[in-house]
Each structure stands twice: as C-alpha cells, then as structure tokens.
C-alpha atoms as a PDB file:
ATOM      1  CA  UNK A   1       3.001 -13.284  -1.994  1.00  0.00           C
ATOM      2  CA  UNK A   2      -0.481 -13.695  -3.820  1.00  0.00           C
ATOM      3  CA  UNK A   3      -0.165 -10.805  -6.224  1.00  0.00           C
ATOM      4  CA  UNK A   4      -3.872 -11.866  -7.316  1.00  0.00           C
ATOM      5  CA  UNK A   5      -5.434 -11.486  -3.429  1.00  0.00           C
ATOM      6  CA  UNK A   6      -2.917  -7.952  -3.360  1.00  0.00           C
ATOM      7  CA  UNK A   7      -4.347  -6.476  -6.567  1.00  0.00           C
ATOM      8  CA  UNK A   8      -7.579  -6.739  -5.642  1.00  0.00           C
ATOM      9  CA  UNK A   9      -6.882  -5.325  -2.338  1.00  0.00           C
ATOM     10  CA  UNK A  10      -5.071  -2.417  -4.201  1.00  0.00           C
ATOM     11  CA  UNK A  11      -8.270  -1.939  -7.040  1.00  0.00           C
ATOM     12  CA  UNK A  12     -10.607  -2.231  -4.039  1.00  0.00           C
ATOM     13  CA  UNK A  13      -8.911   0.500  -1.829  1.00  0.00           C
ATOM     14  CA  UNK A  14      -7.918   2.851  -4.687  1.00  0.00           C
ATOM     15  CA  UNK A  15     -10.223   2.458  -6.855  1.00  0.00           C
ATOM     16  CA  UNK A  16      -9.903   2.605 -10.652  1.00  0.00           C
ATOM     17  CA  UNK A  17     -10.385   6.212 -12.393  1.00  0.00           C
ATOM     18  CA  UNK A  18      -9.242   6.850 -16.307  1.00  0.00           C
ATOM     19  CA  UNK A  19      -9.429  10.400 -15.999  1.00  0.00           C
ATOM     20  CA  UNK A  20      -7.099  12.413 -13.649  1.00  0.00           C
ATOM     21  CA  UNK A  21      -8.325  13.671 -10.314  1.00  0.00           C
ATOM     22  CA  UNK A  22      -6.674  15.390  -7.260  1.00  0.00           C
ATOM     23  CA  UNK A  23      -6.663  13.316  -4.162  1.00  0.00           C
ATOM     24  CA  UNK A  24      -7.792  14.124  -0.690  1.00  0.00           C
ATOM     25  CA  UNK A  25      -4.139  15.644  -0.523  1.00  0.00           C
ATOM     26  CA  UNK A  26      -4.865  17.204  -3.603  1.00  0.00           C
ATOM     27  CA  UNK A  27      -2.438  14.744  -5.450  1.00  0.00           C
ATOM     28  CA  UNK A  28      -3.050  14.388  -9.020  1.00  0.00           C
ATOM     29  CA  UNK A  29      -3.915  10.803  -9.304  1.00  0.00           C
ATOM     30  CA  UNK A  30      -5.037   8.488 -12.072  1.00  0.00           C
ATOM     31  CA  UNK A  31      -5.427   4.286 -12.934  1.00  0.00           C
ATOM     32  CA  UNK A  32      -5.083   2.517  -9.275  1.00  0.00           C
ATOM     33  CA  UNK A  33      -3.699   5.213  -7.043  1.00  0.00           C
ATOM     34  CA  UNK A  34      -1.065   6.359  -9.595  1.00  0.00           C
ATOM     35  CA  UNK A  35       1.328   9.549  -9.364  1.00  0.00           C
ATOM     36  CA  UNK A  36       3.928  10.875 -10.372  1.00  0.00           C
ATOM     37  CA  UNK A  37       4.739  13.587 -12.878  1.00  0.00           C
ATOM     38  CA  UNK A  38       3.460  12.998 -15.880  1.00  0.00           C
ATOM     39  CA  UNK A  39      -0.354  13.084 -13.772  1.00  0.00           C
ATOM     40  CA  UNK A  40      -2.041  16.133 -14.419  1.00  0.00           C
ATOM     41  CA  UNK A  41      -5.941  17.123 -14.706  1.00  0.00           C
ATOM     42  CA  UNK A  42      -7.154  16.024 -17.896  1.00  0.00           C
ATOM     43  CA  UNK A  43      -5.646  13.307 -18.840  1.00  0.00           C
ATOM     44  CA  UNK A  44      -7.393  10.505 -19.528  1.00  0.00           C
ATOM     45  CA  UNK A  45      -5.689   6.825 -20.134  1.00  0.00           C
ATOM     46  CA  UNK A  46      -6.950   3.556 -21.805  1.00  0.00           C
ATOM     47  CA  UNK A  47      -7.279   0.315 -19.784  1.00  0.00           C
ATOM     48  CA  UNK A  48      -4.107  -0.720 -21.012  1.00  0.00           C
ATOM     49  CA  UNK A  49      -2.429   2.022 -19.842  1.00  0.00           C
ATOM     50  CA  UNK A  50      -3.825   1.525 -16.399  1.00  0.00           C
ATOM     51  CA  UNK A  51      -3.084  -1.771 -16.629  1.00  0.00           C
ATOM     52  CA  UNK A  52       0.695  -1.003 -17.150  1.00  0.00           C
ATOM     53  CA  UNK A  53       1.607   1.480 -14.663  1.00  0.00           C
ATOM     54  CA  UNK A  54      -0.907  -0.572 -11.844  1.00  0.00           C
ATOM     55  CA  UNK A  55       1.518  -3.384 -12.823  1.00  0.00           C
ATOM     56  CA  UNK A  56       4.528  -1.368 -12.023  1.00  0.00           C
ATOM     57  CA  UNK A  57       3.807   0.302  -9.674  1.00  0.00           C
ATOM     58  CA  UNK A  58       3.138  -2.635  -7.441  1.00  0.00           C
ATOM     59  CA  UNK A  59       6.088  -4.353  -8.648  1.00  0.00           C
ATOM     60  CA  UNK A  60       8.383  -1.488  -7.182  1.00  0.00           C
ATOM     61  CA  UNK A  61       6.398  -1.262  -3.989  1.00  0.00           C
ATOM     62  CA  UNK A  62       6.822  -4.657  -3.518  1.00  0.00           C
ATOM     63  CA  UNK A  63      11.175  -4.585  -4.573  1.00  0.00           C
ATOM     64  CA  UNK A  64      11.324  -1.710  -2.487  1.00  0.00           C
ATOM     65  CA  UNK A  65      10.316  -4.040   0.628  1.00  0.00           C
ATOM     66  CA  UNK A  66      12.503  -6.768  -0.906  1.00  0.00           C
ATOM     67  CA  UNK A  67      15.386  -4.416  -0.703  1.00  0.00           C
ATOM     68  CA  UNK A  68      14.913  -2.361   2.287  1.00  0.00           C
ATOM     69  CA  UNK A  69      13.186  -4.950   4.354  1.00  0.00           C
ATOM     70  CA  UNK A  70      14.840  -8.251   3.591  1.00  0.00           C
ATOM     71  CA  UNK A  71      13.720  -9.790   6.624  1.00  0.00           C
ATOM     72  CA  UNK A  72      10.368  -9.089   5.838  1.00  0.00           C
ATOM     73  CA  UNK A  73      10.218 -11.509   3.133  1.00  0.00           C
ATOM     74  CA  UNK A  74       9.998 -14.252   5.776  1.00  0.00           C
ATOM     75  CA  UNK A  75       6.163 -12.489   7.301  1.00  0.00           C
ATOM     76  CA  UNK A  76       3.326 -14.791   6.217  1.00  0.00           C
ATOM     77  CA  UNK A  77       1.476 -13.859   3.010  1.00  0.00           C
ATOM     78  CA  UNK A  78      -0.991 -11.917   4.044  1.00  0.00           C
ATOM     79  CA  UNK A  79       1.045  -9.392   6.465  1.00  0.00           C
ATOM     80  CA  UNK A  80       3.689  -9.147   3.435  1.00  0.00           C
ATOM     81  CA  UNK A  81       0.557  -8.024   1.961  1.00  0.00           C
ATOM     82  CA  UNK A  82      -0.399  -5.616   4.355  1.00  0.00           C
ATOM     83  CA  UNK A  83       3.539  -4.140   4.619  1.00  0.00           C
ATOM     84  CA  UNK A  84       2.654  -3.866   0.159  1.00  0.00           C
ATOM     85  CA  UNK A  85      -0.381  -2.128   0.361  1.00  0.00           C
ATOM     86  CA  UNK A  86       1.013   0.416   2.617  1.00  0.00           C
ATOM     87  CA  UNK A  87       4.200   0.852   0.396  1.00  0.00           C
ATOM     88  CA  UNK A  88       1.867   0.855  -2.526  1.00  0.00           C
ATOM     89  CA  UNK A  89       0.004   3.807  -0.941  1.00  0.00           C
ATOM     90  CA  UNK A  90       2.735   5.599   0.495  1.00  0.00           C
ATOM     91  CA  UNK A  91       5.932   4.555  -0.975  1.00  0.00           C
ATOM     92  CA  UNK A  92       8.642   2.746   0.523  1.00  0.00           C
ATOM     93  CA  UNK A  93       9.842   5.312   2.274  1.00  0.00           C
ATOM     94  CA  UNK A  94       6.962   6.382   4.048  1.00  0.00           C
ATOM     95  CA  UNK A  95       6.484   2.696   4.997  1.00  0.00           C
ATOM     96  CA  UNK A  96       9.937   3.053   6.417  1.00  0.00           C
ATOM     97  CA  UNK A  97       8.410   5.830   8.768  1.00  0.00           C
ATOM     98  CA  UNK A  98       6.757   3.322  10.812  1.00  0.00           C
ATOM     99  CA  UNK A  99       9.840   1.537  12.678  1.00  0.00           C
ATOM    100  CA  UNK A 100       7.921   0.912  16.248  1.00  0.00           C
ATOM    101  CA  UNK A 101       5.222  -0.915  13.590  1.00  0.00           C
ATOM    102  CA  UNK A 102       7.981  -2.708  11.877  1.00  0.00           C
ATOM    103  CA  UNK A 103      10.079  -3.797  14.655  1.00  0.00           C
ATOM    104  CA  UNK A 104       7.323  -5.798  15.939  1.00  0.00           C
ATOM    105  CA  UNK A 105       6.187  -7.219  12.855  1.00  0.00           C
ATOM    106  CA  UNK A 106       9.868  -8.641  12.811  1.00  0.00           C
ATOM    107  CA  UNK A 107       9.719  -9.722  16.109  1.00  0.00           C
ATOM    108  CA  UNK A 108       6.101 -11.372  15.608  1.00  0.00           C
ATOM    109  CA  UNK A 109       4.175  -9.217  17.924  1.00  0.00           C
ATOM    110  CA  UNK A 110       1.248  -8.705  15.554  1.00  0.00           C
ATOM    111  CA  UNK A 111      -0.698  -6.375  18.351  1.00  0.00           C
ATOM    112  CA  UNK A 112       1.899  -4.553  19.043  1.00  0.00           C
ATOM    113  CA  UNK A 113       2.037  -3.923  14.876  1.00  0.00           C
ATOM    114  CA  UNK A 114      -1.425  -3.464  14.857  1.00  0.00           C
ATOM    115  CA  UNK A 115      -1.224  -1.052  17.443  1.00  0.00           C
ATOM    116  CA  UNK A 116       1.757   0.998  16.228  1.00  0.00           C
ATOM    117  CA  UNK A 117       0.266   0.990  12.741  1.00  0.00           C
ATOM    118  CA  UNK A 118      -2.840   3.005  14.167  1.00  0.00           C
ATOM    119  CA  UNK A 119      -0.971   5.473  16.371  1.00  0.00           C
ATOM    120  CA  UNK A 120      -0.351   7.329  13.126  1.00  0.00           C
ATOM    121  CA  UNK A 121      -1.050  10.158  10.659  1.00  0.00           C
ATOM    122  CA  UNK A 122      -1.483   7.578   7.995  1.00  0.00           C
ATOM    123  CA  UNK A 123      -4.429   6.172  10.107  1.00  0.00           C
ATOM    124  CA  UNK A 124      -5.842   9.727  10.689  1.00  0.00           C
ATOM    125  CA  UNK A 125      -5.775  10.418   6.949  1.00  0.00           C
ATOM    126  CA  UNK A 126      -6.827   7.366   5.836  1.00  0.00           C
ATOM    127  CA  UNK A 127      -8.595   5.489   8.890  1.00  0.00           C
ATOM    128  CA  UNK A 128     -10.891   2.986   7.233  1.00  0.00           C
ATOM    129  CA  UNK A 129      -8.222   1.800   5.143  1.00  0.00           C
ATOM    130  CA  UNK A 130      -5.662   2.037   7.794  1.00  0.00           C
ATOM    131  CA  UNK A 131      -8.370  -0.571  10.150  1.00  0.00           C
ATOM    132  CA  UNK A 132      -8.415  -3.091   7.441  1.00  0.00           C
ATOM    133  CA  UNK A 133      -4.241  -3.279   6.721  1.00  0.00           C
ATOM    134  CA  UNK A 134      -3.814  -3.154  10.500  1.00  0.00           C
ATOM    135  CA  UNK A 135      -6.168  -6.230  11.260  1.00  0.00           C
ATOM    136  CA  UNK A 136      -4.585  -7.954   8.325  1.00  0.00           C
ATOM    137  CA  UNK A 137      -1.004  -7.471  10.061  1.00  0.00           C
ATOM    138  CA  UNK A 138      -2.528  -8.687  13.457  1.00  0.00           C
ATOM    139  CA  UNK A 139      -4.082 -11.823  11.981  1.00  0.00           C
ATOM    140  CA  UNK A 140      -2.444 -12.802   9.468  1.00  0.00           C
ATOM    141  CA  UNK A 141      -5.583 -13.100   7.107  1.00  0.00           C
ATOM    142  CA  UNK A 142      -6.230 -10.826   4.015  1.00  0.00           C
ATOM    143  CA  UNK A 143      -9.019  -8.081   4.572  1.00  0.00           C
END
C-alpha cells in the first residue's frame, strides 16, 4: 500500500491539532485523529510526538486488516486504502461491522461496496468523508 498517498489522506481528513479537543462524539482527540487514554483537555504535544503516535497508529490499523482480513491484502492499492482509512478512523473492529461492505469488496463488486459502505451510521456521522472512502472503494482510485 502507498503509506505516503494514505497519510495524506489520513492528515487531510483528520486534520492535525497539538492541543487536545473533544470530537463531534465528544472524544478527546489530539495529533491526526488520536485517542486513547492518556488524551485529555489540555494537553498539548510537540510535532514529534504527533509524528509518533500518527505513525502508530496507522501501522496497527493497517496489521489489524493484515490479521483479520487476510484476504484483503490482495484489493488494489487504493481500496486497501480505503478499508485503512476506515480502520484508522474507527478501529478494526468497527471496520469489521461492515460485513455486507466487505463481502463484496472480496468478491469484487465495488458498487455493491460502495453501496453497503453508505447504508451506514458511519456515513450519517461522518458523510463527506464517508463519500470520498466509498468512491475510492468503487473505483479503485485514491480520493
């Protein structure tokens, strides 16, 4: 996968903050869409430290797929992409929540993806975003 074309996908849709801020799900969220525990309001982190935990987190977004969605390592770059972005946002798990829109990834009905991607609360919550991944699964060309 082109971690370069995926990173700036991921800066571009989460943006890049160095202080801590609550999300529209009132997630406390810092660097590129970071969160986890040690996130609260106030803190504040150097580029390196953004750097760093952008790093790993898409590194285990992208494992995660690796191990729960072997077959998925096989999708052309750019829907790999999309199926990281969505981890990236949501977690692994949560992209595991989305097994009409995975089934037909794996069986190369891109519509059908695009589609089932869509029909969703992700794409409610987050429906400019959700477009963009969703065309990128049903082309095959990085939004």
């Amino acid at each position: 996968m082109n971690i370069e074309l995926l990173r700036a996908q991921l800066e571009r849709e989460e943006g890049r903050r160095a202080v801590a801020y609550a999300d529209t799900l009132g997630i406390w969220t810092i660097g590129v869409g970071h969160t986890g525990p040690e996130v609260h309001e106030g803190l504040v982190w150097t580029a390196e430290q953004i750097d760093r935990a952008f790093a790993i987190d898409m590194d285990e977004a992208i494992a995660g797929i690796e191990a729960r969605l072997p077959w998925a390592v096989k999708l052309d770059d750019a829907r790999l992409g999309a199926l990281a972005n969505m981890a990236f946002q949501m977690g692994v798990s949560g992209l595991l929540g989305f097994p009409r829109m995975l089934t037909a990834l794996k069986a190369g009905r891109w519509q059908e993806a695009h589609d089932q991607a869509l029909d969703s609360k992700w794409a409610k919550q987050t429906p400019a975003r959700a477009q963009r991944v969703a065309e990128q699964l049903r082309t095959g060309e990085w939004r």
